[in-house]
PDB file of N, CA and C in Angstrom:
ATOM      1  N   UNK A   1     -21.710 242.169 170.853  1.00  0.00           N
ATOM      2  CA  UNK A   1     -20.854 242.432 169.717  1.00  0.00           C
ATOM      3  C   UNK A   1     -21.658 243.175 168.658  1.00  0.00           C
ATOM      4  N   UNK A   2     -20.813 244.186 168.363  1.00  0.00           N
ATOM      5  CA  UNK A   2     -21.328 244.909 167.263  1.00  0.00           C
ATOM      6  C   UNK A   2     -20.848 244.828 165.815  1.00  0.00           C
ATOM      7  N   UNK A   3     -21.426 244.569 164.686  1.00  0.00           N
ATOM      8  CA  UNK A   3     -20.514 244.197 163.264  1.00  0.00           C
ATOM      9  C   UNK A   3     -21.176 244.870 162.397  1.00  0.00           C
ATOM     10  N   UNK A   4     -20.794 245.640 161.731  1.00  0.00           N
ATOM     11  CA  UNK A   4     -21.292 246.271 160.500  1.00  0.00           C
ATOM     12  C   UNK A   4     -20.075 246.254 159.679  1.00  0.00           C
ATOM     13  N   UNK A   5     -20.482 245.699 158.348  1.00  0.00           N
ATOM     14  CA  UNK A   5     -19.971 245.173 157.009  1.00  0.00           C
ATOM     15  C   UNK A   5     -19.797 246.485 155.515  1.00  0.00           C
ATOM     16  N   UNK A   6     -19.223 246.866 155.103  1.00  0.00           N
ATOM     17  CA  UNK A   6     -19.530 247.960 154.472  1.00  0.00           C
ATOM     18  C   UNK A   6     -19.119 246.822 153.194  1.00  0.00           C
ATOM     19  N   UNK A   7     -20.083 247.676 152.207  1.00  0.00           N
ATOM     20  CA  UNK A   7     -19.463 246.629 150.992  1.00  0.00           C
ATOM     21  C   UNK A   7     -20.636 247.487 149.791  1.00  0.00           C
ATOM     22  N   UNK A   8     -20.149 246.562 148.483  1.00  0.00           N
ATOM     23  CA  UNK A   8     -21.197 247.155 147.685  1.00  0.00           C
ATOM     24  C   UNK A   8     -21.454 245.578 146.747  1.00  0.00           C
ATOM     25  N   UNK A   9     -22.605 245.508 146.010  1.00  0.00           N
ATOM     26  CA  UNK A   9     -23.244 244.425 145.739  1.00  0.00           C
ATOM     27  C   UNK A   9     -22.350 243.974 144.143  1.00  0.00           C
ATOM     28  N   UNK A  10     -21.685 244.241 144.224  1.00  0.00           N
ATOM     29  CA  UNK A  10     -20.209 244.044 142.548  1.00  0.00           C
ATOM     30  C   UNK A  10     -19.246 243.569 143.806  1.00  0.00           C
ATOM     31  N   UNK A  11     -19.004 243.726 144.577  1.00  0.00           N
ATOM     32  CA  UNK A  11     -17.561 243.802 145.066  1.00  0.00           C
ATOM     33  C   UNK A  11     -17.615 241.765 145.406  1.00  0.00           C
ATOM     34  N   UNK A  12     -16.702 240.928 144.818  1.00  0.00           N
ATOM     35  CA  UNK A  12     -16.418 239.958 145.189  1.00  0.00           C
ATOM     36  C   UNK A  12     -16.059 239.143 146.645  1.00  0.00           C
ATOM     37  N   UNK A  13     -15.170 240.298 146.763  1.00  0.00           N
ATOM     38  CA  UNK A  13     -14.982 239.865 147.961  1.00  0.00           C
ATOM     39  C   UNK A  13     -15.759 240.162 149.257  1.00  0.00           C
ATOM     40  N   UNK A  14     -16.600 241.160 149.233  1.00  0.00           N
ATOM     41  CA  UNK A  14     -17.919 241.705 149.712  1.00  0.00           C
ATOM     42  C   UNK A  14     -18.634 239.831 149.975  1.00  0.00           C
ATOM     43  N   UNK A  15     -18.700 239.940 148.936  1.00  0.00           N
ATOM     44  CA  UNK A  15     -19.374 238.637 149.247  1.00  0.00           C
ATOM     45  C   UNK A  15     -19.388 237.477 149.564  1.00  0.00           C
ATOM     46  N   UNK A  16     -17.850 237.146 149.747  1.00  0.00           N
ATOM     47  CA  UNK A  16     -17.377 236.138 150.265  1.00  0.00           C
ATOM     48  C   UNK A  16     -17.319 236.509 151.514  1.00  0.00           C
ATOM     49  N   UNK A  17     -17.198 237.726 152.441  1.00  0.00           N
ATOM     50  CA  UNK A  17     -17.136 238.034 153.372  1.00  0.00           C
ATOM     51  C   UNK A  17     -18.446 237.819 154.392  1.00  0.00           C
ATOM     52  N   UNK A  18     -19.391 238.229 153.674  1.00  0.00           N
ATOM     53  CA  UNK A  18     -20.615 237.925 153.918  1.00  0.00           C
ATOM     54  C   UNK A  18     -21.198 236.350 154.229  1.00  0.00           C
ATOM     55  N   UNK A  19     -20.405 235.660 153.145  1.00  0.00           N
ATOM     56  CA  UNK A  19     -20.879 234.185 153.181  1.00  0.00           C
ATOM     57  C   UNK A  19     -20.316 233.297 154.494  1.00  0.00           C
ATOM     58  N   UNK A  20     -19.143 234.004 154.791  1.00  0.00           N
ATOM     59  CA  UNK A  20     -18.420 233.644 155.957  1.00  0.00           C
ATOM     60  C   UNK A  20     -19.086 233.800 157.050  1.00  0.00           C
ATOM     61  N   UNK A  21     -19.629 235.312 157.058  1.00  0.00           N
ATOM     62  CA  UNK A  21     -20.070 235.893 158.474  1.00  0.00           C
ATOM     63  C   UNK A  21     -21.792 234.636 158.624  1.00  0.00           C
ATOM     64  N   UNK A  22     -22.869 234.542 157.375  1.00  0.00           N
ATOM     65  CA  UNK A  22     -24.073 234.082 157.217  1.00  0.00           C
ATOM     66  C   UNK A  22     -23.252 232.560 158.123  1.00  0.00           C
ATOM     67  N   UNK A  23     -22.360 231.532 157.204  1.00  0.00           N
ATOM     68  CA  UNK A  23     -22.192 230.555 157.734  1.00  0.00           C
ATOM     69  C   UNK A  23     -21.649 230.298 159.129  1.00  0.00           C
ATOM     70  N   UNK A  24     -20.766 231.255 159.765  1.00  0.00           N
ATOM     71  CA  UNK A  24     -20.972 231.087 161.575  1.00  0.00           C
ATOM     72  C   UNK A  24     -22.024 231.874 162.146  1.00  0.00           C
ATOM     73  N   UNK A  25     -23.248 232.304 161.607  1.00  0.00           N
ATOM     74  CA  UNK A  25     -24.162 232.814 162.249  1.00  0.00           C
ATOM     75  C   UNK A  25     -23.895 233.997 162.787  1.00  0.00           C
ATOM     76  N   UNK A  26     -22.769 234.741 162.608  1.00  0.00           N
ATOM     77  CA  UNK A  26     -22.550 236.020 163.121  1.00  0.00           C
ATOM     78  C   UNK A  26     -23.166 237.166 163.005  1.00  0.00           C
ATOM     79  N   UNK A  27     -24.345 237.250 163.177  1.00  0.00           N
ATOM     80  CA  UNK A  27     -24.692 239.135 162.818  1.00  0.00           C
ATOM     81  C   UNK A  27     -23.928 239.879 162.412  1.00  0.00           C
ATOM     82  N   UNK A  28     -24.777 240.525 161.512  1.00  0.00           N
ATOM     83  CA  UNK A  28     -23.904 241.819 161.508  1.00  0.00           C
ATOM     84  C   UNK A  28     -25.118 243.173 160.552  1.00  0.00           C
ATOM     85  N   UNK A  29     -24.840 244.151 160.583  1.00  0.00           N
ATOM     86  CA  UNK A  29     -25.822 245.525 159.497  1.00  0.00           C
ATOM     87  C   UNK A  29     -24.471 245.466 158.045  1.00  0.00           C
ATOM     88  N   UNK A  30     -25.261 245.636 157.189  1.00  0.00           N
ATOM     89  CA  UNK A  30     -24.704 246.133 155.954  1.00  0.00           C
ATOM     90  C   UNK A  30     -24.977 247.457 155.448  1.00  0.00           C
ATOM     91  N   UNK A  31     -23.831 247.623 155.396  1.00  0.00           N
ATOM     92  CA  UNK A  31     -23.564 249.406 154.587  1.00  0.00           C
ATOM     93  C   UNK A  31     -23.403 249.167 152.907  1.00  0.00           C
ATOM     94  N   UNK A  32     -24.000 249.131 152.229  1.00  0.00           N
ATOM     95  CA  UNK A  32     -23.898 249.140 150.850  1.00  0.00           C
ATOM     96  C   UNK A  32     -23.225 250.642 150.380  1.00  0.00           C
ATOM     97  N   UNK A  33     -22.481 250.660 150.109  1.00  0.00           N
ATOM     98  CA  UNK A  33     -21.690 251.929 149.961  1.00  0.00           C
ATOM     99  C   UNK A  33     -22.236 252.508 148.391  1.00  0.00           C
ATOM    100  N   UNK A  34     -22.696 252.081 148.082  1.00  0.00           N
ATOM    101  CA  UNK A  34     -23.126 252.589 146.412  1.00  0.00           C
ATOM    102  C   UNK A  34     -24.482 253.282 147.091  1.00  0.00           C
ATOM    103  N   UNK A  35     -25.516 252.856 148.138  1.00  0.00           N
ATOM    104  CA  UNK A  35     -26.796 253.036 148.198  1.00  0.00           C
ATOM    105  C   UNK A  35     -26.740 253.928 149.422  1.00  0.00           C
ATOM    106  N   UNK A  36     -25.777 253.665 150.315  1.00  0.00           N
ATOM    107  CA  UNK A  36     -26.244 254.597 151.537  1.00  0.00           C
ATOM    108  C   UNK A  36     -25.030 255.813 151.026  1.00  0.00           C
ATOM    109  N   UNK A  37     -26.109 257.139 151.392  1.00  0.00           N
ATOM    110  CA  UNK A  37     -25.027 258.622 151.278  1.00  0.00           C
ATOM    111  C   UNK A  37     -24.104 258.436 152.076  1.00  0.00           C
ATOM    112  N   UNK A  38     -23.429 259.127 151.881  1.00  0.00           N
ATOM    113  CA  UNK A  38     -21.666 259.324 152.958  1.00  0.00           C
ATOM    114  C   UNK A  38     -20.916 258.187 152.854  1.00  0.00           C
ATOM    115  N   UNK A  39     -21.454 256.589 152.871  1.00  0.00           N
ATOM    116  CA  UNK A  39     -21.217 255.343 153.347  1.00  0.00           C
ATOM    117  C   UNK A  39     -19.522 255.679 152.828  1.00  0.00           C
ATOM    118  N   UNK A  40     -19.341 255.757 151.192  1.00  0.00           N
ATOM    119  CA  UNK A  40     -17.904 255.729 150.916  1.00  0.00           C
ATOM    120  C   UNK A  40     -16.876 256.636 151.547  1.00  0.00           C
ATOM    121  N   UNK A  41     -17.685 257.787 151.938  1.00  0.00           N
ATOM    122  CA  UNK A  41     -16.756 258.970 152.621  1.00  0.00           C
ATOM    123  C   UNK A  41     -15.928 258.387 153.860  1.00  0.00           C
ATOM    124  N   UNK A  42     -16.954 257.573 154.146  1.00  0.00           N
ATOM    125  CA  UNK A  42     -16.988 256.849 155.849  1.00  0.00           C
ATOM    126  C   UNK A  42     -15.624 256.238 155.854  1.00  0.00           C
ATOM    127  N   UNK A  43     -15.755 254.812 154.914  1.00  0.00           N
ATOM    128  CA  UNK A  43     -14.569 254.230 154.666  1.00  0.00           C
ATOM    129  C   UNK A  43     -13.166 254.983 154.215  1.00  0.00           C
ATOM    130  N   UNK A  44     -13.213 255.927 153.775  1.00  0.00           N
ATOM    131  CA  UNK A  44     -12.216 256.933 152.890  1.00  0.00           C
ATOM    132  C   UNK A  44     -11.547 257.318 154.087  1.00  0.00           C
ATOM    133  N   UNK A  45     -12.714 257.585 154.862  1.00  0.00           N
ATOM    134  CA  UNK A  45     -11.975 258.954 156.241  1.00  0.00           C
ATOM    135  C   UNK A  45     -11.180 257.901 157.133  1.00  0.00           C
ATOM    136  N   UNK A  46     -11.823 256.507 157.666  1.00  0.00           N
ATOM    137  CA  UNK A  46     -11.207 255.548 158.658  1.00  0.00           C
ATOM    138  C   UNK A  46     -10.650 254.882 157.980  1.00  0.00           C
ATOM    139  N   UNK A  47     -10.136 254.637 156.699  1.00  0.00           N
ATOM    140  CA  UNK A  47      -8.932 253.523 156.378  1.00  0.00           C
ATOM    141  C   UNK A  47      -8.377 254.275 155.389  1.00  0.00           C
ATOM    142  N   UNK A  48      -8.691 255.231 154.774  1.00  0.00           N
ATOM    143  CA  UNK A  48      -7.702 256.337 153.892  1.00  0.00           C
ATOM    144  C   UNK A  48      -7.974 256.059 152.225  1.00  0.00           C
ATOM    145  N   UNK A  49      -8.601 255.046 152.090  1.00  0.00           N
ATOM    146  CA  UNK A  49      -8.876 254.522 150.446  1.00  0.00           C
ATOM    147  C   UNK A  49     -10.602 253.977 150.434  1.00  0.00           C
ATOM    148  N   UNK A  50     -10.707 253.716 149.017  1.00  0.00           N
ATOM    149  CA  UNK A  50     -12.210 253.330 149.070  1.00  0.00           C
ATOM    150  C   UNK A  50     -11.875 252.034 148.882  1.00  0.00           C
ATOM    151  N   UNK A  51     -11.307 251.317 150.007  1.00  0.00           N
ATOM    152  CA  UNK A  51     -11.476 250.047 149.931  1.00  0.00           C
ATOM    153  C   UNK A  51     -12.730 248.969 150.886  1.00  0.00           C
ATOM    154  N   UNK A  52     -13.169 248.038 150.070  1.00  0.00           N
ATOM    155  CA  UNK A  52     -14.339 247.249 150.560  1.00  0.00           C
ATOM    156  C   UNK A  52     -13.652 246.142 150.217  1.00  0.00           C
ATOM    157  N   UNK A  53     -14.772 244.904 150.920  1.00  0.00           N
ATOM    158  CA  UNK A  53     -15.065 244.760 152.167  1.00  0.00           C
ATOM    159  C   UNK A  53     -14.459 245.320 153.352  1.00  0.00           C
ATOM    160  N   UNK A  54     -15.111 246.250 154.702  1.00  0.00           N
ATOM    161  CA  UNK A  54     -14.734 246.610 155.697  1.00  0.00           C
ATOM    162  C   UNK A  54     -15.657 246.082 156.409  1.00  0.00           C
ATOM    163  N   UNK A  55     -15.097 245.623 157.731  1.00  0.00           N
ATOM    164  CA  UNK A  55     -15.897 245.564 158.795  1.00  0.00           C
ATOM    165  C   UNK A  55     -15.400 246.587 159.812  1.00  0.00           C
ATOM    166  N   UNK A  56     -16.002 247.002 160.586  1.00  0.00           N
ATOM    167  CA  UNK A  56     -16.599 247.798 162.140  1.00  0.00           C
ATOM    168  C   UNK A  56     -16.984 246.690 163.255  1.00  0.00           C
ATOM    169  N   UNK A  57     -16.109 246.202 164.243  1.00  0.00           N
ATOM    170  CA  UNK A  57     -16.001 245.732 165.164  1.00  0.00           C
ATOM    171  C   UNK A  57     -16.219 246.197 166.424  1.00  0.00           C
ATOM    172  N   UNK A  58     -17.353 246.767 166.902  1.00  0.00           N
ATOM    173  CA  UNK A  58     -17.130 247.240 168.558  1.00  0.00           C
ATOM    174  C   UNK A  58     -16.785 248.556 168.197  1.00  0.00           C
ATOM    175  N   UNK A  59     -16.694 249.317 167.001  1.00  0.00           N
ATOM    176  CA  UNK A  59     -16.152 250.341 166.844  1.00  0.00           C
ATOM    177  C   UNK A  59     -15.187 250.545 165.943  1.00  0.00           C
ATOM    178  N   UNK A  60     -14.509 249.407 166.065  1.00  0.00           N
ATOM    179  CA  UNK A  60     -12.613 249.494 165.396  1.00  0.00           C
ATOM    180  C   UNK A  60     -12.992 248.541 163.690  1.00  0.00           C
ATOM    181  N   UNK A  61     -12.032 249.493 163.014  1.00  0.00           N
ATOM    182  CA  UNK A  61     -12.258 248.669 161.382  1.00  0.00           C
ATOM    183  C   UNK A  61     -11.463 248.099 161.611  1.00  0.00           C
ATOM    184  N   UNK A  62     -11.400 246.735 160.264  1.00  0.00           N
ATOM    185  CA  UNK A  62     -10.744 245.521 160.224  1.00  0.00           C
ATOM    186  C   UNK A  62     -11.439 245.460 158.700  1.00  0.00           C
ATOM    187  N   UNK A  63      -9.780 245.514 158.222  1.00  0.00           N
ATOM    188  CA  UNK A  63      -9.608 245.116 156.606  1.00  0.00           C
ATOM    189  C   UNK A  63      -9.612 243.477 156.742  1.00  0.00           C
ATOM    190  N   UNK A  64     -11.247 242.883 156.678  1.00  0.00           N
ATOM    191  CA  UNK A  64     -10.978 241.741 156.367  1.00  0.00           C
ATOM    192  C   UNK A  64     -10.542 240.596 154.985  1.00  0.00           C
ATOM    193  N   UNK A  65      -9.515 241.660 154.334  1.00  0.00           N
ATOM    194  CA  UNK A  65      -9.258 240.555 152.839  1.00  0.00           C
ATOM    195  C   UNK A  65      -8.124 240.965 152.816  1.00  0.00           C
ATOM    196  N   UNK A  66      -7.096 240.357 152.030  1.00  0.00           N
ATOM    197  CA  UNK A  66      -5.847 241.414 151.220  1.00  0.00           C
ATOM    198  C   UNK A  66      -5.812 241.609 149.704  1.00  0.00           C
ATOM    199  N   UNK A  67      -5.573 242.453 149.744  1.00  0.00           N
ATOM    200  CA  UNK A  67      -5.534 242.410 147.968  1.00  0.00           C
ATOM    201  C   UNK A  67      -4.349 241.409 147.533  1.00  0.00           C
ATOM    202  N   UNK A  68      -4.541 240.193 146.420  1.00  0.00           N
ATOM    203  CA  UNK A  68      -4.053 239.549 145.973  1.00  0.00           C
ATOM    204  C   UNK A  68      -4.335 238.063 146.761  1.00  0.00           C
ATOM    205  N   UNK A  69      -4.698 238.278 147.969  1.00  0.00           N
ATOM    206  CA  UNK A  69      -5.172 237.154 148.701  1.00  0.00           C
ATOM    207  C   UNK A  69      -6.422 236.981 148.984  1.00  0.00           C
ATOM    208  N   UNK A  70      -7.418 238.077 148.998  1.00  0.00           N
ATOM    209  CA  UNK A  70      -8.549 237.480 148.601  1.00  0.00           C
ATOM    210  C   UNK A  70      -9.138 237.518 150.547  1.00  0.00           C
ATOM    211  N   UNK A  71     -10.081 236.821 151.004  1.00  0.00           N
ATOM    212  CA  UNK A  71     -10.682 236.838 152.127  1.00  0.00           C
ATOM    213  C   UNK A  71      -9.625 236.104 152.931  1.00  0.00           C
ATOM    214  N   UNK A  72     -10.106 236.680 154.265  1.00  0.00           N
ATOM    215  CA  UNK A  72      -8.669 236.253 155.149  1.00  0.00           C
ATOM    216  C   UNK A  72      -9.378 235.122 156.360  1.00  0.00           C
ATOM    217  N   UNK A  73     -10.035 233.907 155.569  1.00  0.00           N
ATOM    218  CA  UNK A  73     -10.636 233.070 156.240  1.00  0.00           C
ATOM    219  C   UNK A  73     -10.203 232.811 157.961  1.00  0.00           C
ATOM    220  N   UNK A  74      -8.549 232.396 158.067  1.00  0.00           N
ATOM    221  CA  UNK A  74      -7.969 231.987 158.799  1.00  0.00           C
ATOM    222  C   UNK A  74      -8.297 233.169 160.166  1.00  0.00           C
ATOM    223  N   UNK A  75      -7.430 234.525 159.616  1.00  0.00           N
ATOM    224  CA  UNK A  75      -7.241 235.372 160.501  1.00  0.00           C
ATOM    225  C   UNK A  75      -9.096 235.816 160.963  1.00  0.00           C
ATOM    226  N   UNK A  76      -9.985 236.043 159.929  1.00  0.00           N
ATOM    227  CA  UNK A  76     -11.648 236.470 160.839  1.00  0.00           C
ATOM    228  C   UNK A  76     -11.717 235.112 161.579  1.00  0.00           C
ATOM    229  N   UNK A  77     -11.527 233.884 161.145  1.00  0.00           N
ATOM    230  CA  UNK A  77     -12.215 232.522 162.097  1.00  0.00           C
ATOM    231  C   UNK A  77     -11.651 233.175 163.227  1.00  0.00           C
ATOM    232  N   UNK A  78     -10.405 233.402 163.373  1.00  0.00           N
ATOM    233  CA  UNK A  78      -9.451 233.422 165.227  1.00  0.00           C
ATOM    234  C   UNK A  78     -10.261 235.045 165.549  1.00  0.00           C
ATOM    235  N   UNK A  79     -10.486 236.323 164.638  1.00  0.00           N
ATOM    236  CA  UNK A  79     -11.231 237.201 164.903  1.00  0.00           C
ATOM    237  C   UNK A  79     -12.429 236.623 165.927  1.00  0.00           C
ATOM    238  N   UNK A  80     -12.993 235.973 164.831  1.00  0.00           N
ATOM    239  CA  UNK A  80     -14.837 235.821 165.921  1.00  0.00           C
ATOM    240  C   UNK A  80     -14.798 233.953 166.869  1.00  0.00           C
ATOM    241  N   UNK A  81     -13.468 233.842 166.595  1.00  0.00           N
ATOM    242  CA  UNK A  81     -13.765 232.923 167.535  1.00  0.00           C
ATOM    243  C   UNK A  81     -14.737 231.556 166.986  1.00  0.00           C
ATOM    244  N   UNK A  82     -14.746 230.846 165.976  1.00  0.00           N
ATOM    245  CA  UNK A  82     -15.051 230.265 165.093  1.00  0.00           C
ATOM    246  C   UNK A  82     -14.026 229.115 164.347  1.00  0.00           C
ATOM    247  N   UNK A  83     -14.763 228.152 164.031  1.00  0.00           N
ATOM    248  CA  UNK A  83     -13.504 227.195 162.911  1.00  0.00           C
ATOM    249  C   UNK A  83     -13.413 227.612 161.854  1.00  0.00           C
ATOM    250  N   UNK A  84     -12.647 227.282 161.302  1.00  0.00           N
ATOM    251  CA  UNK A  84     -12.438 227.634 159.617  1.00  0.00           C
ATOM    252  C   UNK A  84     -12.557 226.358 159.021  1.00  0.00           C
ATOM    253  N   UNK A  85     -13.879 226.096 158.725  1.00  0.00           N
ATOM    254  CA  UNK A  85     -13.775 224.820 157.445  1.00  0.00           C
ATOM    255  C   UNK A  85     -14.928 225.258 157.134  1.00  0.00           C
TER     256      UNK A  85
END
């Protein structure tokens, strides 16, 4: 499994995303989009907005939050195969 996280070090939910992935032990690379060149272009071109937290799955993005809802605990646990508590 491959996971790379795009995010930037302000973004809230960046970091709840993160805390999720650290607590089931999931690997993953971080794209800090403020620090790496292109990084925001990246996200712009494959999901159409500069929205963060993104993950890269095997290849395929996955908006893991919604706006107004915040991190999508439930739906990444059944993603990686994991509990949610």
């Amino acid at each position: 499994m491959e996971l790379t996280v795009y995010s930037a070090s302000w973004c809230r939910d960046c970091r709840e995303a993160k805390r999720f992935l650290d607590k089931h032990n999931i690997p993953f690379t971080e794209v800090d989009i403020e620090q790496t060149p292109g990084a925001a272009e990246q996200v712009i071109e494959n999901v159409g907005k500069r929205a963060i937290p993104q993950f890269v799955l095997n290849g395929k993005w996955i908006q893991p939050y919604q706006p107004g809802r915040g991190f999508l605990h439930a739906e990444m646990s059944e993603l990686f195969g994991v509990t949610n508590s």
